[in-house]
PDB file of N, CA and C in Angstrom:
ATOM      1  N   UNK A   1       9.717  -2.154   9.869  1.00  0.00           N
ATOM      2  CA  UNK A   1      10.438  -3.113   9.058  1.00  0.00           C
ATOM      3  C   UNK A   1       9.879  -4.496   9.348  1.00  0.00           C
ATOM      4  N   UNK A   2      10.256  -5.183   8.540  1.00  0.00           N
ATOM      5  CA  UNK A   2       9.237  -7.066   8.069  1.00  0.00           C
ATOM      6  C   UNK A   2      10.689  -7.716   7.861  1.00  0.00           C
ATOM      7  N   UNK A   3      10.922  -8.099   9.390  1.00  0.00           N
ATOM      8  CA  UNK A   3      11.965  -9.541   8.585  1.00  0.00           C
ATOM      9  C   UNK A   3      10.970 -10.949   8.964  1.00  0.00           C
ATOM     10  N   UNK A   4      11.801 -11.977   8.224  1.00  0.00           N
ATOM     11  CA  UNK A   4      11.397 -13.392   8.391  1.00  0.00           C
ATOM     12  C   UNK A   4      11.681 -14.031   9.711  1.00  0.00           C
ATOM     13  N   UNK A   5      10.916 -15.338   9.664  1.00  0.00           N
ATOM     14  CA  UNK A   5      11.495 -16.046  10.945  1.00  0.00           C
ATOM     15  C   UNK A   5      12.825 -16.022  11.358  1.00  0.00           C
ATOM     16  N   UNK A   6      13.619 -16.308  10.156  1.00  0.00           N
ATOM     17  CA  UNK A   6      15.413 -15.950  10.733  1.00  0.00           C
ATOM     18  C   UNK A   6      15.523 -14.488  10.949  1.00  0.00           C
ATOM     19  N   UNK A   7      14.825 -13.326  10.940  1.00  0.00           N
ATOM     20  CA  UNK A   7      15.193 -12.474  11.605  1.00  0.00           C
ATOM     21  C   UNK A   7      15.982 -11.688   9.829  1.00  0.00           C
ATOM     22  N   UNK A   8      15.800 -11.945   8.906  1.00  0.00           N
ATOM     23  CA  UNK A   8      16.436 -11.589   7.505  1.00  0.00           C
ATOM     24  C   UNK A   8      15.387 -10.149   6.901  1.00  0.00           C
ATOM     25  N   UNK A   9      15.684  -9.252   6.474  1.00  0.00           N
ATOM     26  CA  UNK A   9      14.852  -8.248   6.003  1.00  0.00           C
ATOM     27  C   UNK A   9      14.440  -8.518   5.286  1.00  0.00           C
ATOM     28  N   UNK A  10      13.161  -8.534   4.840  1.00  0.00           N
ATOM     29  CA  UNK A  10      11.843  -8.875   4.063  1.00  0.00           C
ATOM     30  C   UNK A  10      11.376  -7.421   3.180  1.00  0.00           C
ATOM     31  N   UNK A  11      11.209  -6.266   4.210  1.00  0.00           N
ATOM     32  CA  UNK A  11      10.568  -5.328   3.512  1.00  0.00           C
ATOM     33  C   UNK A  11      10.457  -4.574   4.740  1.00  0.00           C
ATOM     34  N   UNK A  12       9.358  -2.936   4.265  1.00  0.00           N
ATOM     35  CA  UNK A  12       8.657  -2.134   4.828  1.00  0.00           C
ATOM     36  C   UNK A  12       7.445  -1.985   4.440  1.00  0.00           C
ATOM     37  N   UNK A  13       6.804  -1.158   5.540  1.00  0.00           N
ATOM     38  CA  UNK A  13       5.361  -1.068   5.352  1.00  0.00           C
ATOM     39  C   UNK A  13       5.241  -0.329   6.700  1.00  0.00           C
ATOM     40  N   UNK A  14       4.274   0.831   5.886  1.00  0.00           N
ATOM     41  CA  UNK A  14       3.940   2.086   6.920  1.00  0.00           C
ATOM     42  C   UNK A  14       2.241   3.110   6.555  1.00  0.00           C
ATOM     43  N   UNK A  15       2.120   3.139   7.338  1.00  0.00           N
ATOM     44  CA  UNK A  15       1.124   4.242   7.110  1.00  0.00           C
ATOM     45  C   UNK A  15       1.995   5.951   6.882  1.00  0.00           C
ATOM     46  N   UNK A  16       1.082   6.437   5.906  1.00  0.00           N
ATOM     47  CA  UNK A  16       1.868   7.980   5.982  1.00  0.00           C
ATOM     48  C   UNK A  16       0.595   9.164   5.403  1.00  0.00           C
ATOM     49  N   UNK A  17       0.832  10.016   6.384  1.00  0.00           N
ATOM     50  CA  UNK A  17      -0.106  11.611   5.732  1.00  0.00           C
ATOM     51  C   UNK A  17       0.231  11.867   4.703  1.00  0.00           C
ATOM     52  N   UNK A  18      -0.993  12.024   3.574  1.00  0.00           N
ATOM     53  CA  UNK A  18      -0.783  12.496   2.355  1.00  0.00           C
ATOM     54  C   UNK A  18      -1.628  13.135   1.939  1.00  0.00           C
ATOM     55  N   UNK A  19      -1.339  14.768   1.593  1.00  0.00           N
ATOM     56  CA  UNK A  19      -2.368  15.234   0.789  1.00  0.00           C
ATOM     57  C   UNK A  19      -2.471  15.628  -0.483  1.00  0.00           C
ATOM     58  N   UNK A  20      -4.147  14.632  -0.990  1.00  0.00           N
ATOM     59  CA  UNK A  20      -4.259  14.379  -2.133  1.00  0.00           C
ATOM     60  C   UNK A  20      -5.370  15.588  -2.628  1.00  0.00           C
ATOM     61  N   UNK A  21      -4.691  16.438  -3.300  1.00  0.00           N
ATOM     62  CA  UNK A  21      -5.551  17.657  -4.451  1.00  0.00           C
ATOM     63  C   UNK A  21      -5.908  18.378  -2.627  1.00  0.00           C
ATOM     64  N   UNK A  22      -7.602  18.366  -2.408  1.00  0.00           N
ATOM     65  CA  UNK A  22      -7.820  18.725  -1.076  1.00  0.00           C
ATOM     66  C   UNK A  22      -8.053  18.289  -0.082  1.00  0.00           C
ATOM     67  N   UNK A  23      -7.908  17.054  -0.318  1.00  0.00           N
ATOM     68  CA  UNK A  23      -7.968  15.468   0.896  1.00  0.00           C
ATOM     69  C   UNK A  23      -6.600  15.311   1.823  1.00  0.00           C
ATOM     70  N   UNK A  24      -7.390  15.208   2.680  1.00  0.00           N
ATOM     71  CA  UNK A  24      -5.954  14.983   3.845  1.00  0.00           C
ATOM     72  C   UNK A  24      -6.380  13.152   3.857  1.00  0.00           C
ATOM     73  N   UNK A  25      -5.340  12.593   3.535  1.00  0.00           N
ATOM     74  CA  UNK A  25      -5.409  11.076   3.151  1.00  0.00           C
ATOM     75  C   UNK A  25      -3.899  10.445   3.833  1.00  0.00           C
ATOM     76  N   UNK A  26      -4.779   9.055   4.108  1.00  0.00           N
ATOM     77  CA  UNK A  26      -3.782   8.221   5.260  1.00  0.00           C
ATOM     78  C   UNK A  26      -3.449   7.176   4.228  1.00  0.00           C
ATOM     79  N   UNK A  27      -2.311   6.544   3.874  1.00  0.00           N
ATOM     80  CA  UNK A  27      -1.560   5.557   2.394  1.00  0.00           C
ATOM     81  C   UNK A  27      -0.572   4.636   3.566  1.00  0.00           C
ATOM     82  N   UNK A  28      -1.474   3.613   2.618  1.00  0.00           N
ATOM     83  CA  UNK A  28      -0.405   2.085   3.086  1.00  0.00           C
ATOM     84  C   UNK A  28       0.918   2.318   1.596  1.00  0.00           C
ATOM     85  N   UNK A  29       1.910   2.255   2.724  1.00  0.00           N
ATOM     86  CA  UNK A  29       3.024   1.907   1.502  1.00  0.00           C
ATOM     87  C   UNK A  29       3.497   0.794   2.075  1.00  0.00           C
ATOM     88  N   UNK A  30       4.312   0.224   0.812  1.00  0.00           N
ATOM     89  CA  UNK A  30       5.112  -1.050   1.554  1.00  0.00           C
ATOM     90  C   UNK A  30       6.251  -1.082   0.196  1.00  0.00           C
ATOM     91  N   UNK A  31       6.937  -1.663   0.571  1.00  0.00           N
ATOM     92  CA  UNK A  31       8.669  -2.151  -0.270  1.00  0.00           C
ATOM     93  C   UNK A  31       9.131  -3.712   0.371  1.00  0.00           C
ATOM     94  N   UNK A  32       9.157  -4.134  -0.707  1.00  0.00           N
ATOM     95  CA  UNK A  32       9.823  -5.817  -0.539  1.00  0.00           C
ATOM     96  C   UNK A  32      10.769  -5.998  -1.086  1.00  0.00           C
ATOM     97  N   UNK A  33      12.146  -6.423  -0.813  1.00  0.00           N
ATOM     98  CA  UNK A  33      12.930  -6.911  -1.757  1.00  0.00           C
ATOM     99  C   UNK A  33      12.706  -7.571  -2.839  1.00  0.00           C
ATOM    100  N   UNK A  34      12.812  -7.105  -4.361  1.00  0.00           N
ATOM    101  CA  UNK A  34      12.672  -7.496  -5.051  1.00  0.00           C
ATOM    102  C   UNK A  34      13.082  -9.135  -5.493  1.00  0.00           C
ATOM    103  N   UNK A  35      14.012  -9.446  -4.457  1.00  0.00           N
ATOM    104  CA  UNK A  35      14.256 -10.786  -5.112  1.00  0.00           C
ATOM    105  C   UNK A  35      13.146 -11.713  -3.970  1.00  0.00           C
ATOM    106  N   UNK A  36      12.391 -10.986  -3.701  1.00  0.00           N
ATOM    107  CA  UNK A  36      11.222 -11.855  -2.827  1.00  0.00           C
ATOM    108  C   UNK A  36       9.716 -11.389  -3.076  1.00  0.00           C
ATOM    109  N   UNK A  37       9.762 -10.834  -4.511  1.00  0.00           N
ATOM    110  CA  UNK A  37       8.547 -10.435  -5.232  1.00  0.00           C
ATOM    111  C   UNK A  37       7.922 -11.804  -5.323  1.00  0.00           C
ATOM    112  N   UNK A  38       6.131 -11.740  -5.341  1.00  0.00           N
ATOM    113  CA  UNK A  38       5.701 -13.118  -5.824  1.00  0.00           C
ATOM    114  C   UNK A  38       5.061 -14.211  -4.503  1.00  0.00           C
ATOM    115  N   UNK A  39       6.083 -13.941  -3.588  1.00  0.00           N
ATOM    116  CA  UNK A  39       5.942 -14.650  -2.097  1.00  0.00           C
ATOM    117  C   UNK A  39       5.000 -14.156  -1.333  1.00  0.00           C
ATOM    118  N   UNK A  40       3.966 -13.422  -1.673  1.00  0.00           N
ATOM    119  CA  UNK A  40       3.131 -12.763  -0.778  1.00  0.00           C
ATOM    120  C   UNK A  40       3.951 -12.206   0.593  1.00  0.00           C
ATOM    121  N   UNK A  41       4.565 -11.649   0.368  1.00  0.00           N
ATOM    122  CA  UNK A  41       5.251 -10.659   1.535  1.00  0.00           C
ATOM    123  C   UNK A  41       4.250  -9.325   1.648  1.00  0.00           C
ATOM    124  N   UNK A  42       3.813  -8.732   0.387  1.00  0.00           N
ATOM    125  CA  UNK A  42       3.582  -7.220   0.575  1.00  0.00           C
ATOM    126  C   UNK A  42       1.861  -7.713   1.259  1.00  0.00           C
ATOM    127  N   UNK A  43       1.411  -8.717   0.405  1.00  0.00           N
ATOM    128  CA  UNK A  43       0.111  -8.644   1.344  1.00  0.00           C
ATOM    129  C   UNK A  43      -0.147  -8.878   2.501  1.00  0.00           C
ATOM    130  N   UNK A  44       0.681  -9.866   3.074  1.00  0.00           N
ATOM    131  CA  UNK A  44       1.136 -10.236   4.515  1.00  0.00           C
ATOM    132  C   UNK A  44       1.139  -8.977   5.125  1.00  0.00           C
ATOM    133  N   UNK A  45       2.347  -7.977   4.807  1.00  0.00           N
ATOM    134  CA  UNK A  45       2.844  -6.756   5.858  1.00  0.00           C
ATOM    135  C   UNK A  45       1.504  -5.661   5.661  1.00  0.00           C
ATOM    136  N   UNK A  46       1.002  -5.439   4.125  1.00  0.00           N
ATOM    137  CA  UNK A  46      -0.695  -4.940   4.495  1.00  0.00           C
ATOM    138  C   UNK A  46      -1.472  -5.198   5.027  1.00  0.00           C
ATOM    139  N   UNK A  47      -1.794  -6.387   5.343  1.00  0.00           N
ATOM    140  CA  UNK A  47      -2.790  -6.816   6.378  1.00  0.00           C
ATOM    141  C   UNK A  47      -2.648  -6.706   7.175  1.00  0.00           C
ATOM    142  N   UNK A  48      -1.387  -6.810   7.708  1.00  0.00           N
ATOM    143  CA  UNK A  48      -0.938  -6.660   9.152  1.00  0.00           C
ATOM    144  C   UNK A  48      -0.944  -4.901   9.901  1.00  0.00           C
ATOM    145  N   UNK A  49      -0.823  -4.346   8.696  1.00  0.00           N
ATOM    146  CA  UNK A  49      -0.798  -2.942   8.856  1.00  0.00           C
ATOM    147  C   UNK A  49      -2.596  -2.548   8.632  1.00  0.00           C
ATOM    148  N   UNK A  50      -3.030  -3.245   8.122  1.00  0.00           N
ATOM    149  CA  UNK A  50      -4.925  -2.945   8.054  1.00  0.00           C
ATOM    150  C   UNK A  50      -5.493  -3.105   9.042  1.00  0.00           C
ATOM    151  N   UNK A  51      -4.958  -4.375   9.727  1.00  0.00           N
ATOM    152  CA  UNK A  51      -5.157  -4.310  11.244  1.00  0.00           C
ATOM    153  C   UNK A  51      -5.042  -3.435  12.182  1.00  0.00           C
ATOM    154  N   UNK A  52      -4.026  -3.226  12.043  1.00  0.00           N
ATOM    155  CA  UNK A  52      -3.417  -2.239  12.721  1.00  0.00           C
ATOM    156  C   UNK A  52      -4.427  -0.884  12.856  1.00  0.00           C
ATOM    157  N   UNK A  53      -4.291  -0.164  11.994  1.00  0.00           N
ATOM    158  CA  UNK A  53      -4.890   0.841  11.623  1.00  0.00           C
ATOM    159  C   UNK A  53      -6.176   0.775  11.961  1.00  0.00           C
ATOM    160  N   UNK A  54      -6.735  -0.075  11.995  1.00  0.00           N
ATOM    161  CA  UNK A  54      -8.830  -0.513  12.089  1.00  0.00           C
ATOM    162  C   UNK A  54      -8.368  -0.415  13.619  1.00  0.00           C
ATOM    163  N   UNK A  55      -7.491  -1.091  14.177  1.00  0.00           N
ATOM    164  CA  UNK A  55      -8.042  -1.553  15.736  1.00  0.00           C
ATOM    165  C   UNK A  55      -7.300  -0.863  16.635  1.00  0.00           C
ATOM    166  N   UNK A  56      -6.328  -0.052  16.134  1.00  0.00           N
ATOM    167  CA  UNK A  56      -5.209   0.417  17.301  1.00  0.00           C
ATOM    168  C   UNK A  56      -5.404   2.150  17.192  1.00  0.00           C
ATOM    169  N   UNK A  57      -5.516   2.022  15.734  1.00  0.00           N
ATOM    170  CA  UNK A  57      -5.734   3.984  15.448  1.00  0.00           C
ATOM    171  C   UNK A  57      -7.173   4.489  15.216  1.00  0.00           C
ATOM    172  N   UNK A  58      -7.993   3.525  15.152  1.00  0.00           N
ATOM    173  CA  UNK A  58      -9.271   3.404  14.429  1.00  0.00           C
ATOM    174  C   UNK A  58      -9.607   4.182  13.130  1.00  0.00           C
ATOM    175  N   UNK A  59      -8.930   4.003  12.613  1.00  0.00           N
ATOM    176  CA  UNK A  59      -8.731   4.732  10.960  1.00  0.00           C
ATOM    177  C   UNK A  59      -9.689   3.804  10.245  1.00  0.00           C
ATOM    178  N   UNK A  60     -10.802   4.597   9.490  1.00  0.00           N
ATOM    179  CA  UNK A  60     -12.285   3.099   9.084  1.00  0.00           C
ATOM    180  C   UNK A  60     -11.308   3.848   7.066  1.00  0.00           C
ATOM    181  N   UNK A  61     -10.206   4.473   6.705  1.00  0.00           N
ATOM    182  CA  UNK A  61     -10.361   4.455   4.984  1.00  0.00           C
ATOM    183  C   UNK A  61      -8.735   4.932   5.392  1.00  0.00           C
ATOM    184  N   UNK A  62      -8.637   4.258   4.386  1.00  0.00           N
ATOM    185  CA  UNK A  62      -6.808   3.941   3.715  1.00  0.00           C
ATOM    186  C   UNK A  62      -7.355   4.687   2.583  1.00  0.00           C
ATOM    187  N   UNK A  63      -6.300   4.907   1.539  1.00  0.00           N
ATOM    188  CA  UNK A  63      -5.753   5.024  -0.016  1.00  0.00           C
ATOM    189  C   UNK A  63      -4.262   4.123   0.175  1.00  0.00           C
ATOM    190  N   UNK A  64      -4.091   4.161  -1.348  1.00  0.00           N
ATOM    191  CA  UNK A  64      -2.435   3.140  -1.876  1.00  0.00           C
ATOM    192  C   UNK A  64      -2.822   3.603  -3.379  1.00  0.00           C
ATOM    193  N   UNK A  65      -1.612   3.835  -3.441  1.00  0.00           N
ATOM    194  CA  UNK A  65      -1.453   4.341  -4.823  1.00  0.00           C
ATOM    195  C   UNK A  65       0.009   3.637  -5.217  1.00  0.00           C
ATOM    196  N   UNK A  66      -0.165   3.995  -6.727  1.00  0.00           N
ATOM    197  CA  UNK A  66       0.952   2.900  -7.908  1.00  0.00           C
ATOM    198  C   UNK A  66       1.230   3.655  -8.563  1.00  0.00           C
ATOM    199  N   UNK A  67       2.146   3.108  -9.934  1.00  0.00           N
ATOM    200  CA  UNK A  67       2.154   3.309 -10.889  1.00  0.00           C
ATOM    201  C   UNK A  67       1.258   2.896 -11.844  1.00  0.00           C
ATOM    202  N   UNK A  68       1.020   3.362 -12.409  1.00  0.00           N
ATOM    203  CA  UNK A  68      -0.268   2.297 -13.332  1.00  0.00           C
ATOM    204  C   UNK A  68      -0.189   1.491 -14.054  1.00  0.00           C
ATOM    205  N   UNK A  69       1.211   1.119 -14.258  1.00  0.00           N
ATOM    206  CA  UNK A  69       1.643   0.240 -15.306  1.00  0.00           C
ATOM    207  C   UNK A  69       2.375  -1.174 -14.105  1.00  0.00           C
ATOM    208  N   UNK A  70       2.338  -0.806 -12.901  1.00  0.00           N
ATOM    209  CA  UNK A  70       2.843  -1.504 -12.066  1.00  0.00           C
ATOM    210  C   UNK A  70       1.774  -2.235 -11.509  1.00  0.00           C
ATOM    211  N   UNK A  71       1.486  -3.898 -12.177  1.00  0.00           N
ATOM    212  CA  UNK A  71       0.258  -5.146 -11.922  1.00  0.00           C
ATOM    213  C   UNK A  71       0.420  -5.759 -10.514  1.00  0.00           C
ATOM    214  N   UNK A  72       2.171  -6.231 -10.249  1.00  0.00           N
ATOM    215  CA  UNK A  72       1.938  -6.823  -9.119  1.00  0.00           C
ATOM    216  C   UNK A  72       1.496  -5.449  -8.275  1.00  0.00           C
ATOM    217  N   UNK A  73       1.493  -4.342  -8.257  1.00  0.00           N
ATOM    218  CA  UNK A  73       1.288  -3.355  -6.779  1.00  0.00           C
ATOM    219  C   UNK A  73      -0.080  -3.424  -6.674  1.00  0.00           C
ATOM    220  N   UNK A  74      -0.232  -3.786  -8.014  1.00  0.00           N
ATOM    221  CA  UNK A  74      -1.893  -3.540  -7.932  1.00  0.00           C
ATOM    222  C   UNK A  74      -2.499  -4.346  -7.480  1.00  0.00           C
ATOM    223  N   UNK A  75      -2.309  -5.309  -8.255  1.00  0.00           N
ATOM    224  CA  UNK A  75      -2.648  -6.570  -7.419  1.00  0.00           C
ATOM    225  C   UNK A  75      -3.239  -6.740  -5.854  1.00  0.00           C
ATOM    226  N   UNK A  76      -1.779  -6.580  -5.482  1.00  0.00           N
ATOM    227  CA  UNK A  76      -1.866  -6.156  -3.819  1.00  0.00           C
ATOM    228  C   UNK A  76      -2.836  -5.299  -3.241  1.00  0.00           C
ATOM    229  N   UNK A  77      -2.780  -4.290  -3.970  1.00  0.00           N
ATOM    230  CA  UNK A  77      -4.027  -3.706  -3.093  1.00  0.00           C
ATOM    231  C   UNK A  77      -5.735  -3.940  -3.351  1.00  0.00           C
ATOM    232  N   UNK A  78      -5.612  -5.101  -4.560  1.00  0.00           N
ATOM    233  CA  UNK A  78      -6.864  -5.483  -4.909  1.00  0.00           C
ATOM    234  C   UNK A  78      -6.818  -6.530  -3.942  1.00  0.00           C
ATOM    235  N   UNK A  79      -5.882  -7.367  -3.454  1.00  0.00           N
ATOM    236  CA  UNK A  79      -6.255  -9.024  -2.690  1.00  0.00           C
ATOM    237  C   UNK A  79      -6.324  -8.413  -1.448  1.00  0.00           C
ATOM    238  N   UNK A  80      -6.056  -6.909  -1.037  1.00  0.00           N
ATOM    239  CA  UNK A  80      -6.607  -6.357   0.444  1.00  0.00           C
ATOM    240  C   UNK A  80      -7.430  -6.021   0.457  1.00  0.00           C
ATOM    241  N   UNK A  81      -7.922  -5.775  -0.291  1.00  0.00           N
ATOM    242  CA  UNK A  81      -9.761  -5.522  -0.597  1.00  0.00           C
ATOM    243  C   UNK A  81      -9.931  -3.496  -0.794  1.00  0.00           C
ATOM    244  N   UNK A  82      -8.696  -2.889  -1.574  1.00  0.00           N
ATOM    245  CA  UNK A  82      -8.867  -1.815  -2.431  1.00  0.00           C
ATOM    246  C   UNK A  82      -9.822  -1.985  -3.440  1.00  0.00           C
ATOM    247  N   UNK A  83     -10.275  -1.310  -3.936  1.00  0.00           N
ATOM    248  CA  UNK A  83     -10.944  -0.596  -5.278  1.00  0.00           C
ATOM    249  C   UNK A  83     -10.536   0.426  -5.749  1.00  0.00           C
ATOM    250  N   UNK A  84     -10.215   0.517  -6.821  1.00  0.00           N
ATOM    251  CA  UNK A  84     -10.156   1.211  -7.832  1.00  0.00           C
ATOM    252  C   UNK A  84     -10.900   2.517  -7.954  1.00  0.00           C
ATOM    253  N   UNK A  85     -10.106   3.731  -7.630  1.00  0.00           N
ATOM    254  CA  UNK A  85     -11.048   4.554  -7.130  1.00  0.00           C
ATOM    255  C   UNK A  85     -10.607   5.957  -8.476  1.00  0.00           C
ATOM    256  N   UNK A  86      -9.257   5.756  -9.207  1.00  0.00           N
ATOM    257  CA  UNK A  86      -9.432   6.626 -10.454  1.00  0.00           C
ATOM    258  C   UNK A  86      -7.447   6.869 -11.074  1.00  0.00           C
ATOM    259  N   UNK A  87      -7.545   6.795 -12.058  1.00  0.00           N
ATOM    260  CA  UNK A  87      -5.963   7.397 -12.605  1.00  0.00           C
ATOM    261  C   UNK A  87      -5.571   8.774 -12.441  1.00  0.00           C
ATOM    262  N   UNK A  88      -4.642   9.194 -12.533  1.00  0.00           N
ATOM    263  CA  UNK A  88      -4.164  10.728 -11.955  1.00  0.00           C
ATOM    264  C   UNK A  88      -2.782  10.663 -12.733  1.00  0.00           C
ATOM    265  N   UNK A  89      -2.046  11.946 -12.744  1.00  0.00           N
ATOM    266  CA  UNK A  89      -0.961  12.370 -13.106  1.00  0.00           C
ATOM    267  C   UNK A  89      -0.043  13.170 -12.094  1.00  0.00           C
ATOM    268  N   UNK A  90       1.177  12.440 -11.706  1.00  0.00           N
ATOM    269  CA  UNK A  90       1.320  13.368 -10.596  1.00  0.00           C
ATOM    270  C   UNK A  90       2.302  14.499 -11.476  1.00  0.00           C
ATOM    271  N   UNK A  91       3.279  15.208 -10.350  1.00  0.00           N
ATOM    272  CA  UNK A  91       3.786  16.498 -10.763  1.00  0.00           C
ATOM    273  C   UNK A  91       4.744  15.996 -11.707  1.00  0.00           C
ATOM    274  N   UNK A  92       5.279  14.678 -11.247  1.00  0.00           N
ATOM    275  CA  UNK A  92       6.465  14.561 -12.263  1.00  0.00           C
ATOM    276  C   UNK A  92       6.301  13.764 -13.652  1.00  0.00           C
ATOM    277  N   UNK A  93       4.528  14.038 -13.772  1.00  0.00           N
ATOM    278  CA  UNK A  93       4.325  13.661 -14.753  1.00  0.00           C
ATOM    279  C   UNK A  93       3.947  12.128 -15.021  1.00  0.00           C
ATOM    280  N   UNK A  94       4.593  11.511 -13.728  1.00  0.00           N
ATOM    281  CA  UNK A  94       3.958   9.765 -13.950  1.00  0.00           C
ATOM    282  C   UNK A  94       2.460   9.598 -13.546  1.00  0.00           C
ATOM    283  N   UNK A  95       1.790   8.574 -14.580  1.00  0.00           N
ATOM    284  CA  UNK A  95       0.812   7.949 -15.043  1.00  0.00           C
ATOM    285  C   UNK A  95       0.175   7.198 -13.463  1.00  0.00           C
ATOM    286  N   UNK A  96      -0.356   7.098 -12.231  1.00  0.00           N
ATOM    287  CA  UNK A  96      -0.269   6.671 -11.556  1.00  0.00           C
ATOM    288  C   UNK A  96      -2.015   6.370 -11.269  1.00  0.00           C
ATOM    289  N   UNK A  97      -2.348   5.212 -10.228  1.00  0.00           N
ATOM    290  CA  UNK A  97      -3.645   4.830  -9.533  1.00  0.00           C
ATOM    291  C   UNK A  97      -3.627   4.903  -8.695  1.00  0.00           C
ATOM    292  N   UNK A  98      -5.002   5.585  -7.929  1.00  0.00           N
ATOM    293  CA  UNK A  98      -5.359   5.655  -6.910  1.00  0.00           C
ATOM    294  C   UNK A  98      -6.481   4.490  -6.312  1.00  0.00           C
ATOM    295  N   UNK A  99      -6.104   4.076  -4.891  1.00  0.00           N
ATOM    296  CA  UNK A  99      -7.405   3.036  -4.497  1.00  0.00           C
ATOM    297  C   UNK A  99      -7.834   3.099  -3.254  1.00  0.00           C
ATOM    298  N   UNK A 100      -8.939   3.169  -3.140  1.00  0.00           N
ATOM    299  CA  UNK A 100      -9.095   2.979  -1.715  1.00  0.00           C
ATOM    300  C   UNK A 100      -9.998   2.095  -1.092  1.00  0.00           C
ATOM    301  N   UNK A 101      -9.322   1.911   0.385  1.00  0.00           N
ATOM    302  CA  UNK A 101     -10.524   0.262   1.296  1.00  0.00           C
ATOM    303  C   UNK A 101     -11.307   1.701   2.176  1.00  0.00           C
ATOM    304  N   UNK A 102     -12.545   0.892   2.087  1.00  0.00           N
ATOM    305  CA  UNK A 102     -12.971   1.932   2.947  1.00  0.00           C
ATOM    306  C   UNK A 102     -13.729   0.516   4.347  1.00  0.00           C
TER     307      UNK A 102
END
């Protein structure tokens, strides 16, 4: 969990096992309170978690995945330095992107 200097909840952000088709794949997620969309919170708690991951677990490739119709998520994982790596459909049928930092 990501609170602010006062100690106020900000968000989450985690690494999690995911397997994609036949890829065993490691995903930055994160959640911000929506009424603190805009504030660079989610890139803050990604970076902090990219760090993380490079220097503590030595993990050298993430994925993050969206919705595809969802700009700010995307966003985010473009100003962490994702690429655009392809669109997919998951089971429940949503339209979603895949990206990955390598």
């Amino acid at each position: 969990m990501f609170r602010d200097e006062d100690g106020t909840f900000v968000g989450r952000c985690g690494l999690h096992r995911w397997t994609f088709e036949e890829w065993d794949e490691v995903e930055l997620g994160y959640v911000v309170r929506s009424d603190l969309w805009g504030q660079g919170f989610a890139t803050e708690m990604g970076a902090a978690l990219i760090r993380h991951a490079s220097q503590e677990l030595g993990l050298n490739e993430l994925v993050g995945f969206t919705m595809e119709d969802n700009d700010r998520s995307r966003r985010v994982l473009e100003k962490l330095g994702f690429e655009l790596e392809r669109s997919f459909v998951d089971d429940d049928g949503e339209s979603l992107v895949l990206y990955r930092l390598k």
